[in-house]
PDB file of N, CA and C in Angstrom:
ATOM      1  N   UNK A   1      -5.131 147.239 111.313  1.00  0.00           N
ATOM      2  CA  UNK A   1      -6.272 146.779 110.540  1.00  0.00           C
ATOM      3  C   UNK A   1      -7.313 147.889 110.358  1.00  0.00           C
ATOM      4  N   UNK A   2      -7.364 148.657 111.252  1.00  0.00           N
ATOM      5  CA  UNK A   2      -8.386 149.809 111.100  1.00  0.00           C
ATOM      6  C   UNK A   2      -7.891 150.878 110.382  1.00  0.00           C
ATOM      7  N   UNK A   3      -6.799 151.013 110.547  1.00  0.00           N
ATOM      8  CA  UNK A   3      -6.285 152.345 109.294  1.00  0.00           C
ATOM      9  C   UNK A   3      -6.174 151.709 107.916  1.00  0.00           C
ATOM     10  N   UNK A   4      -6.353 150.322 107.399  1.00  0.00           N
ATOM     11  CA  UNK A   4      -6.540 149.726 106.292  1.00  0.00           C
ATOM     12  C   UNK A   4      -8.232 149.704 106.003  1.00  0.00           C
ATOM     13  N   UNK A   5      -8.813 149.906 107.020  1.00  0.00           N
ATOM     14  CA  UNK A   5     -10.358 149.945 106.664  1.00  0.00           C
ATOM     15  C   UNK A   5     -10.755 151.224 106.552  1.00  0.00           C
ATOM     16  N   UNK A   6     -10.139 152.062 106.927  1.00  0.00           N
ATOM     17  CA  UNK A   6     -10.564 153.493 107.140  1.00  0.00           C
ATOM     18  C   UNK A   6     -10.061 154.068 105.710  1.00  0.00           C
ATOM     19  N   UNK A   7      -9.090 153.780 105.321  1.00  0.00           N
ATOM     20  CA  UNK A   7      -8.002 154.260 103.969  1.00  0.00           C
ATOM     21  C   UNK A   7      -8.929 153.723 103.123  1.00  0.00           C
ATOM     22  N   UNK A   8      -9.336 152.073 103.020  1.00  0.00           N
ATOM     23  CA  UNK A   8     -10.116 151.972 101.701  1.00  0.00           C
ATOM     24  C   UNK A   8     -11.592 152.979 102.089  1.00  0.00           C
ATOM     25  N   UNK A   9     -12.058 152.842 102.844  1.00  0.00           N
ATOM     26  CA  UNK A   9     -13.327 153.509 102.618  1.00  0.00           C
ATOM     27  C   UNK A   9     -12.949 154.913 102.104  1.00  0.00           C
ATOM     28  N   UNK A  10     -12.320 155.591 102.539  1.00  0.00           N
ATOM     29  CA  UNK A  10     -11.876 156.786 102.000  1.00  0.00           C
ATOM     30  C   UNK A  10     -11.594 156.932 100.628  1.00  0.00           C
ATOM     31  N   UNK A  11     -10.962 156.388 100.406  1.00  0.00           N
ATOM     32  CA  UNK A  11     -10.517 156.086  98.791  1.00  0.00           C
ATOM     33  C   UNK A  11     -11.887 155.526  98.003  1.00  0.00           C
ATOM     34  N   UNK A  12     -12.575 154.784  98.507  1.00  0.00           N
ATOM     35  CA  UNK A  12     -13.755 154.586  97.666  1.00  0.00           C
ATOM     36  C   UNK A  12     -14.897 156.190  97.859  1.00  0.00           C
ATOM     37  N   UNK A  13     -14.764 156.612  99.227  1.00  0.00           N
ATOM     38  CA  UNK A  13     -15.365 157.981  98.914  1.00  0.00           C
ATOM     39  C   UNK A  13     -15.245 159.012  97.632  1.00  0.00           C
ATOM     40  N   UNK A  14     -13.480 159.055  97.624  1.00  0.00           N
ATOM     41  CA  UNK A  14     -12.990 160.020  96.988  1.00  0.00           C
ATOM     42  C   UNK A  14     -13.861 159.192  95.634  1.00  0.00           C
ATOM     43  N   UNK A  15     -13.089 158.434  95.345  1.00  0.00           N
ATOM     44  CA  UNK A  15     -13.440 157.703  93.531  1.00  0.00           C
ATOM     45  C   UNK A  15     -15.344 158.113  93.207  1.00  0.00           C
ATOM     46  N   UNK A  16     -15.909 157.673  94.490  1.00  0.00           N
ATOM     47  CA  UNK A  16     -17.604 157.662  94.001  1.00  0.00           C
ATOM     48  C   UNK A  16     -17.631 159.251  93.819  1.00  0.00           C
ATOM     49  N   UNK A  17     -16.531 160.117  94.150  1.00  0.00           N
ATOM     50  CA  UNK A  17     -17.068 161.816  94.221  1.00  0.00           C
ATOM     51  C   UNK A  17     -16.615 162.333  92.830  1.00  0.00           C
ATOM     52  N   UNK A  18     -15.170 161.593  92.387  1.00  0.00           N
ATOM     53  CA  UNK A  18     -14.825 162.102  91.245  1.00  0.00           C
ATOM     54  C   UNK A  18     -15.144 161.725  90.249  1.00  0.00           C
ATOM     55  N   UNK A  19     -15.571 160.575  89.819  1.00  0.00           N
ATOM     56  CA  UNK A  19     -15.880 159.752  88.726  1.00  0.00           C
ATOM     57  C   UNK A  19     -17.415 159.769  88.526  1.00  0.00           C
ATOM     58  N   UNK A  20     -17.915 160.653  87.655  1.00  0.00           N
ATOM     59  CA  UNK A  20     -19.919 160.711  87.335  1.00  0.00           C
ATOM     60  C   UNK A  20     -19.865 159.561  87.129  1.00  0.00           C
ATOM     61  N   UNK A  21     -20.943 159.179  87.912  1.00  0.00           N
ATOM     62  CA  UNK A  21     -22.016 157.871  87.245  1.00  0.00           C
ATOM     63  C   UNK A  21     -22.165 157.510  85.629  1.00  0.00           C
ATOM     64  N   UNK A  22     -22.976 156.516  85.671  1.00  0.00           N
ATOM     65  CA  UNK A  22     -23.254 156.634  83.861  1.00  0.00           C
ATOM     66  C   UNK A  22     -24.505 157.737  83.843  1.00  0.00           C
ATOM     67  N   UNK A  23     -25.463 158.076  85.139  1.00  0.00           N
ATOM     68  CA  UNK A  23     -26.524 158.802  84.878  1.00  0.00           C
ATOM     69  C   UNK A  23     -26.300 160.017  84.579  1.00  0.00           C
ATOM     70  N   UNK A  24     -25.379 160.079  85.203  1.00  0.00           N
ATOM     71  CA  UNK A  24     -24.512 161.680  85.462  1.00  0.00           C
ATOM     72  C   UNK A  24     -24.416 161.990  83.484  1.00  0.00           C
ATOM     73  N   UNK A  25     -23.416 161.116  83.386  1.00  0.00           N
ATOM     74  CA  UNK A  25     -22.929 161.071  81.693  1.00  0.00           C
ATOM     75  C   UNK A  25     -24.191 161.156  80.855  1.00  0.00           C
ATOM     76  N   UNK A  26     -24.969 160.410  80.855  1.00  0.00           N
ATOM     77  CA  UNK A  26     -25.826 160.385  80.139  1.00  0.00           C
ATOM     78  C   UNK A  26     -26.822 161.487  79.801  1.00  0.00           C
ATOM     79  N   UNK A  27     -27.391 162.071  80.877  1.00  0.00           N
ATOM     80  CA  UNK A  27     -28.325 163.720  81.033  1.00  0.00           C
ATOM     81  C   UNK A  27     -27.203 164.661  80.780  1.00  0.00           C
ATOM     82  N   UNK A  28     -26.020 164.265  80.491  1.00  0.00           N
ATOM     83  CA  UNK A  28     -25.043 165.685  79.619  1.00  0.00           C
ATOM     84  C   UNK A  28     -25.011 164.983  77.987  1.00  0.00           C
ATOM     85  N   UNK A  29     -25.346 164.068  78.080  1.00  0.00           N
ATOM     86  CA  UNK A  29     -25.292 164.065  76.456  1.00  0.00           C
ATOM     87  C   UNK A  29     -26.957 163.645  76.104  1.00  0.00           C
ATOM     88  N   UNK A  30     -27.021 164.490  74.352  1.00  0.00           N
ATOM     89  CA  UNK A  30     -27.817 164.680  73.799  1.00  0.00           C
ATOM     90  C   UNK A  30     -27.646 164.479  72.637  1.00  0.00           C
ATOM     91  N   UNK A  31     -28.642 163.894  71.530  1.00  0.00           N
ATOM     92  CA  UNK A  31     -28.660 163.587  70.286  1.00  0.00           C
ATOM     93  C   UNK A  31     -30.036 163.835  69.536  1.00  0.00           C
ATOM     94  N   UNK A  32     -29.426 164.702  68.935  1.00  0.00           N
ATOM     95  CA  UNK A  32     -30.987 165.245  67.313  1.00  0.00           C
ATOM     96  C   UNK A  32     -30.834 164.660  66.336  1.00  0.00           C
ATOM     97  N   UNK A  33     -31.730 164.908  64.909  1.00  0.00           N
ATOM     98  CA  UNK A  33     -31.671 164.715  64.051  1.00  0.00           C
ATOM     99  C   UNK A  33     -31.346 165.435  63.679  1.00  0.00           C
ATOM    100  N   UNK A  34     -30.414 165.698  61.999  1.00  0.00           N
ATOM    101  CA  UNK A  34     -29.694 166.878  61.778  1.00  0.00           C
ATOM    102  C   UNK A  34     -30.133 166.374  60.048  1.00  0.00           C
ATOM    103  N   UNK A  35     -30.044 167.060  59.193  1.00  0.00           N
ATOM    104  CA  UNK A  35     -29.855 167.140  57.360  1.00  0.00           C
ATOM    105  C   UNK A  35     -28.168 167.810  57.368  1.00  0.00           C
ATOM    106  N   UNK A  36     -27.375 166.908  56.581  1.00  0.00           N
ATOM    107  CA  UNK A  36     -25.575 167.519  56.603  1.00  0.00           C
ATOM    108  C   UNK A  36     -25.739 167.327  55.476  1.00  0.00           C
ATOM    109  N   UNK A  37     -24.895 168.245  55.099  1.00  0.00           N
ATOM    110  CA  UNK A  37     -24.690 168.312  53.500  1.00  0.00           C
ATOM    111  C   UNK A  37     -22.565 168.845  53.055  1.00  0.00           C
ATOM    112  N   UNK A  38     -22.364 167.697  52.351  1.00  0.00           N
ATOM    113  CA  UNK A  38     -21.143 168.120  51.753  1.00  0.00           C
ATOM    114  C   UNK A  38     -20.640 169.110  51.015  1.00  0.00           C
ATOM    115  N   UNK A  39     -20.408 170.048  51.840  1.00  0.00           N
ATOM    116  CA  UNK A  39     -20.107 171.465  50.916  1.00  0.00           C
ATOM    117  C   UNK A  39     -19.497 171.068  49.316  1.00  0.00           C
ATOM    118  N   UNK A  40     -18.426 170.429  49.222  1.00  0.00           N
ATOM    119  CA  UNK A  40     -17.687 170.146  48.540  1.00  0.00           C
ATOM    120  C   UNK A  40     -18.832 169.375  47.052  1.00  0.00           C
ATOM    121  N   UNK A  41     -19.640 168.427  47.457  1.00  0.00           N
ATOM    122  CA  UNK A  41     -20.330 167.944  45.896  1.00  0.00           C
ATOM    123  C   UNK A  41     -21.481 167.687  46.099  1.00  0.00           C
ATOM    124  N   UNK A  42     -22.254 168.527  47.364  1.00  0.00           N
ATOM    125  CA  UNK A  42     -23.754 169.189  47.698  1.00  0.00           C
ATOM    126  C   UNK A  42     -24.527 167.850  47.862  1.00  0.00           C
ATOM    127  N   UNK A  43     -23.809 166.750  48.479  1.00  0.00           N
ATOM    128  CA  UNK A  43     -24.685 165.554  48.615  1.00  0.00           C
ATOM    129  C   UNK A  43     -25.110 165.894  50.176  1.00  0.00           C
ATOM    130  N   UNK A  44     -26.296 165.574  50.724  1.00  0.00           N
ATOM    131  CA  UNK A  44     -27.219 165.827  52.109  1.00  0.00           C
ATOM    132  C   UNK A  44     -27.487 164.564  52.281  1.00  0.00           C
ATOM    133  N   UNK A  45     -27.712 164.269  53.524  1.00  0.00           N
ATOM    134  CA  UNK A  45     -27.985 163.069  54.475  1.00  0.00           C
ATOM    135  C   UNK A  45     -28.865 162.694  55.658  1.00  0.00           C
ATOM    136  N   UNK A  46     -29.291 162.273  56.378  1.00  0.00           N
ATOM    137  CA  UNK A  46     -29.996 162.636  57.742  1.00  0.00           C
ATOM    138  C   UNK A  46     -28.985 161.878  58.666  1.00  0.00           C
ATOM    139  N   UNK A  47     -28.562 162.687  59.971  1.00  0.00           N
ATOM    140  CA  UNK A  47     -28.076 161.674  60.717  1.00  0.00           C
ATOM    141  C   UNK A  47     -28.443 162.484  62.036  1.00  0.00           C
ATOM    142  N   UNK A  48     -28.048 162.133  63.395  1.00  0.00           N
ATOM    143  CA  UNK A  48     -27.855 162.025  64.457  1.00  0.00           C
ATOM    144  C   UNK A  48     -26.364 162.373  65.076  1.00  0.00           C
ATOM    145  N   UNK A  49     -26.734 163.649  65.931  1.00  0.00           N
ATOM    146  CA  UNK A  49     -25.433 163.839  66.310  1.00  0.00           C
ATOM    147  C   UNK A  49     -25.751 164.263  67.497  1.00  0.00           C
ATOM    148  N   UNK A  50     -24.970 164.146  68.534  1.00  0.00           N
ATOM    149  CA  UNK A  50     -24.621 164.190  69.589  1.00  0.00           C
ATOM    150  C   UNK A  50     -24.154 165.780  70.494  1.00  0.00           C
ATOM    151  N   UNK A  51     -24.664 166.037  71.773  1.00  0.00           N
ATOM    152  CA  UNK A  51     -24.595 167.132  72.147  1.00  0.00           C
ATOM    153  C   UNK A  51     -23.758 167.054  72.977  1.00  0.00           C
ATOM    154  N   UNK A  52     -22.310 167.678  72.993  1.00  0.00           N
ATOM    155  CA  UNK A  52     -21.524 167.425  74.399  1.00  0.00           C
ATOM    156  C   UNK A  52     -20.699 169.056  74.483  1.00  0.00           C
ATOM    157  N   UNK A  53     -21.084 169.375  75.695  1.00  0.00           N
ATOM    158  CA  UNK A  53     -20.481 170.976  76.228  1.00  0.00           C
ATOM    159  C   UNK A  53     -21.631 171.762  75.663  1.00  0.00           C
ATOM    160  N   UNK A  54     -22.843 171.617  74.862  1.00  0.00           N
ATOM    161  CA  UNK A  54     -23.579 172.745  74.474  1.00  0.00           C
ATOM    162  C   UNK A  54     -23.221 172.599  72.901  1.00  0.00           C
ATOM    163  N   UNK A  55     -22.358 171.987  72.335  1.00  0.00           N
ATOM    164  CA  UNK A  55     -22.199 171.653  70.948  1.00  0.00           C
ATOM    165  C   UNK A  55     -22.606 170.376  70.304  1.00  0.00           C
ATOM    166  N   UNK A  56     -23.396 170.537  68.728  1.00  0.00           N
ATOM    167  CA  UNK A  56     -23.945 169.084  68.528  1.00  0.00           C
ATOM    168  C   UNK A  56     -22.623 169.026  67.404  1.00  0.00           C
ATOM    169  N   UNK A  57     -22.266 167.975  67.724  1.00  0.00           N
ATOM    170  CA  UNK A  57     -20.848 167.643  66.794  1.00  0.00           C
ATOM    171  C   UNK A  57     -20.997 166.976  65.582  1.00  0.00           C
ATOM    172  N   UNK A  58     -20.077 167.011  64.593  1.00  0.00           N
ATOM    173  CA  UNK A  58     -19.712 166.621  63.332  1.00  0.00           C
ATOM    174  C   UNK A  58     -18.688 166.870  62.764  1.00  0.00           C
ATOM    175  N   UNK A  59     -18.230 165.981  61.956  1.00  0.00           N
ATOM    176  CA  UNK A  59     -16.644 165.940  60.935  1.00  0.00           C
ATOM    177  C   UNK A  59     -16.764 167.123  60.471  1.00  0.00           C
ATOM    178  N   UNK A  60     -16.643 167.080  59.139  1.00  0.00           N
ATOM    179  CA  UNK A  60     -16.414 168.225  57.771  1.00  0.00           C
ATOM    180  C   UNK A  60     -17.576 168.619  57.309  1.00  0.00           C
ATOM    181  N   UNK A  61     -18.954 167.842  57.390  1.00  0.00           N
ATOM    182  CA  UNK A  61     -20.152 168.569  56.760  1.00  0.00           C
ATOM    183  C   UNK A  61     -21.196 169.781  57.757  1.00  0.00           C
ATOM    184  N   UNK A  62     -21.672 170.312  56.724  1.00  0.00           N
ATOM    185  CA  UNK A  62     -22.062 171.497  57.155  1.00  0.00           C
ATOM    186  C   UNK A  62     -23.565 171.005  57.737  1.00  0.00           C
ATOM    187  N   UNK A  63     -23.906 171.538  58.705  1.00  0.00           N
ATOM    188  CA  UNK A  63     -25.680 171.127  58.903  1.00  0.00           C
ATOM    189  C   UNK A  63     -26.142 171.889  57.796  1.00  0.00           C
ATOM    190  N   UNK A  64     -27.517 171.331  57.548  1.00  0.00           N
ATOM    191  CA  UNK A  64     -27.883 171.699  56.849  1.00  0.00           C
ATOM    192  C   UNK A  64     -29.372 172.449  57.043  1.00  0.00           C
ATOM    193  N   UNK A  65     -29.946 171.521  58.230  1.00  0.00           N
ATOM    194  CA  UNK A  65     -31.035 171.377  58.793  1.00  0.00           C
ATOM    195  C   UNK A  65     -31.227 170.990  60.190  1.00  0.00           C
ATOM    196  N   UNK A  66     -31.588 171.363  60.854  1.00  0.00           N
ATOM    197  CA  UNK A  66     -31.720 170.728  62.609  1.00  0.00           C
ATOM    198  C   UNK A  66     -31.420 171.788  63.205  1.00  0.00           C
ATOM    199  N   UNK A  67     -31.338 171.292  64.752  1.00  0.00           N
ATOM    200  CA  UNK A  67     -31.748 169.845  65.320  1.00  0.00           C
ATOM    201  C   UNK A  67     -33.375 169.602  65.024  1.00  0.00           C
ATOM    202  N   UNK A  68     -33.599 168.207  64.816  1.00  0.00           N
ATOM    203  CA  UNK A  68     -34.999 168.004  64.798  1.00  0.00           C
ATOM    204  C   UNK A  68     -35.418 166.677  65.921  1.00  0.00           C
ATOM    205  N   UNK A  69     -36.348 166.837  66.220  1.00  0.00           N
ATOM    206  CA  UNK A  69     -36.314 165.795  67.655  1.00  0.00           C
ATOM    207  C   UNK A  69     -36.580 164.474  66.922  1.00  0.00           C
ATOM    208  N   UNK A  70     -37.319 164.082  65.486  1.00  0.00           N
ATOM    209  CA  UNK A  70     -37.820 163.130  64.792  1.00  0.00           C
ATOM    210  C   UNK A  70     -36.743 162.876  63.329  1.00  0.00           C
ATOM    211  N   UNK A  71     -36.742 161.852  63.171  1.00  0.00           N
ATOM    212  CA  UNK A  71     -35.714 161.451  62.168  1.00  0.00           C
ATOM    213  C   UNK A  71     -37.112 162.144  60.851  1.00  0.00           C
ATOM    214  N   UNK A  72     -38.017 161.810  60.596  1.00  0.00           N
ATOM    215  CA  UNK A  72     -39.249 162.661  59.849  1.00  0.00           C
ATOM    216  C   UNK A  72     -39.485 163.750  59.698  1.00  0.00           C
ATOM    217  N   UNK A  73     -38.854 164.447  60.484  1.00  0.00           N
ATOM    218  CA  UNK A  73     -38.900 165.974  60.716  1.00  0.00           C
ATOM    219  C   UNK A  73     -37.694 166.202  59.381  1.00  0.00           C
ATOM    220  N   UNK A  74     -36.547 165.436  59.954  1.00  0.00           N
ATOM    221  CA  UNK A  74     -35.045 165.723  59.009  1.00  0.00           C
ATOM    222  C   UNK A  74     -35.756 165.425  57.788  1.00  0.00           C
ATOM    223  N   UNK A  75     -36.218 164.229  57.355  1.00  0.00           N
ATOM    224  CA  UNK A  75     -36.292 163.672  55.915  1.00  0.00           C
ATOM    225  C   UNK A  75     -37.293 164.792  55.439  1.00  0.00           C
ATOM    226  N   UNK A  76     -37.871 165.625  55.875  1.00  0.00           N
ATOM    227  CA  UNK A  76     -38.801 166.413  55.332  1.00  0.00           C
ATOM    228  C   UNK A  76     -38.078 167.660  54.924  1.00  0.00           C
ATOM    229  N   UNK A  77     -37.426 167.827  55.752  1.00  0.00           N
ATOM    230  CA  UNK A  77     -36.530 168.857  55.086  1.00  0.00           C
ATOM    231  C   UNK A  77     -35.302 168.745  54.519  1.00  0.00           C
ATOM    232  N   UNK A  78     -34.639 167.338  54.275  1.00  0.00           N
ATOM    233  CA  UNK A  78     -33.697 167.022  53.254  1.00  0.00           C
ATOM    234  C   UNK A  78     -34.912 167.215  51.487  1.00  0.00           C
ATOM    235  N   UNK A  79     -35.917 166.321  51.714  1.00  0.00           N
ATOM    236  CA  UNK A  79     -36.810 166.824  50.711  1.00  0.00           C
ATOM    237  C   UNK A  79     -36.883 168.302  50.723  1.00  0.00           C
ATOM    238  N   UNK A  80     -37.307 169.002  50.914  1.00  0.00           N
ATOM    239  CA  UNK A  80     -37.366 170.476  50.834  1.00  0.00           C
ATOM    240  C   UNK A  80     -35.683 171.130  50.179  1.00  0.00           C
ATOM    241  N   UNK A  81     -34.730 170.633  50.845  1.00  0.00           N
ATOM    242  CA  UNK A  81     -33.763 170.976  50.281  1.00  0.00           C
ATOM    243  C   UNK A  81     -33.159 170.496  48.871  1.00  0.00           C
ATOM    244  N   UNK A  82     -34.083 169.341  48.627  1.00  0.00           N
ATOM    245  CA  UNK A  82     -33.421 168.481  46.943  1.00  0.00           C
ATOM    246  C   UNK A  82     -34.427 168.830  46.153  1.00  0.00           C
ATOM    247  N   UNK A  83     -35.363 169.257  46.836  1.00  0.00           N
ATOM    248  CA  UNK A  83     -36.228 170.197  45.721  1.00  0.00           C
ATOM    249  C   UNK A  83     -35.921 171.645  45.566  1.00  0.00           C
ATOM    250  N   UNK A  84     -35.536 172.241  46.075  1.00  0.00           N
ATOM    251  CA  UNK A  84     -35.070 173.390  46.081  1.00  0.00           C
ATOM    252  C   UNK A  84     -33.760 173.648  45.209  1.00  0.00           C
ATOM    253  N   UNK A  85     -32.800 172.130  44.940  1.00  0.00           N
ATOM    254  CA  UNK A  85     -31.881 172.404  44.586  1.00  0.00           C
ATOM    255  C   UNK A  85     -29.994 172.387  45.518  1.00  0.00           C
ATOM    256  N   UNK A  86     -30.750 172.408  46.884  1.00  0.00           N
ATOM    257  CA  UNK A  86     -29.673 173.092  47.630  1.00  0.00           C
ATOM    258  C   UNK A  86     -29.042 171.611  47.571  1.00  0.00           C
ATOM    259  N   UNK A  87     -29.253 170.589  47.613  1.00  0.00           N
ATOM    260  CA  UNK A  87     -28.906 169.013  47.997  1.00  0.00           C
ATOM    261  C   UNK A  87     -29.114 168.215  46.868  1.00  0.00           C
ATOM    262  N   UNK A  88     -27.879 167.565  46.125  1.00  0.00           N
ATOM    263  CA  UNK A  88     -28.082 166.888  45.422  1.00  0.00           C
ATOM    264  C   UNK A  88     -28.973 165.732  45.550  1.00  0.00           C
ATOM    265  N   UNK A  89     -29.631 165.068  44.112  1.00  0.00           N
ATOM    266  CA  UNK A  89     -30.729 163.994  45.052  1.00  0.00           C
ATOM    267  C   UNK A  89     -30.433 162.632  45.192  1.00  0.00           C
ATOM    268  N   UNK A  90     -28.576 162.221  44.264  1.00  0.00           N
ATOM    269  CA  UNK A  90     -28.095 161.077  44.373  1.00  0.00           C
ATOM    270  C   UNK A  90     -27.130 160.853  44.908  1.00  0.00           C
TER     271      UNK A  90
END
């Protein structure tokens, strides 16, 4: 009975050492505001993307703008960019 109590505690040691918390997870990930724009037919957007390893990720579009800590920050410079031309405005 005691090497069955001793084995689970152990095994719950190991698991709480290998497996991060959610807090753990969470202070490694990060999310900005970003302006992306479709290379392909120059349409721009504001979104939110995510920081994991030191990279803020996305599909196929190019940033355009960011990181910005305020979704207001982005829309100010998606404006700046559809006035400029660089971002289509529809």
């Amino acid at each position: 009975m005691i090497k069955h109590s001793f084995a689970g505690a152990l095994f719950a040691s190991l698991i709480a050492t290998a497996v991060p918390s959610a807090a753990q997870v969470e202070a490694q990930v990060e999310a900005k505001w970003f302006v992306l724009r479709n290379h392909e037919v120059g349409n721009c957007w504001t979104a939110t993307l995510v920081r994991l390893d030191g990279q803020y990720t996305s599909t196929f579009e190019r940033k355009a703008g960011g990181p910005y800590a305020t979704e207001e920050q982005a829309l100010a410079r998606l404006k700046s960019l559809s006035d400029e031309g660089t971002c289509n405005s529809g």
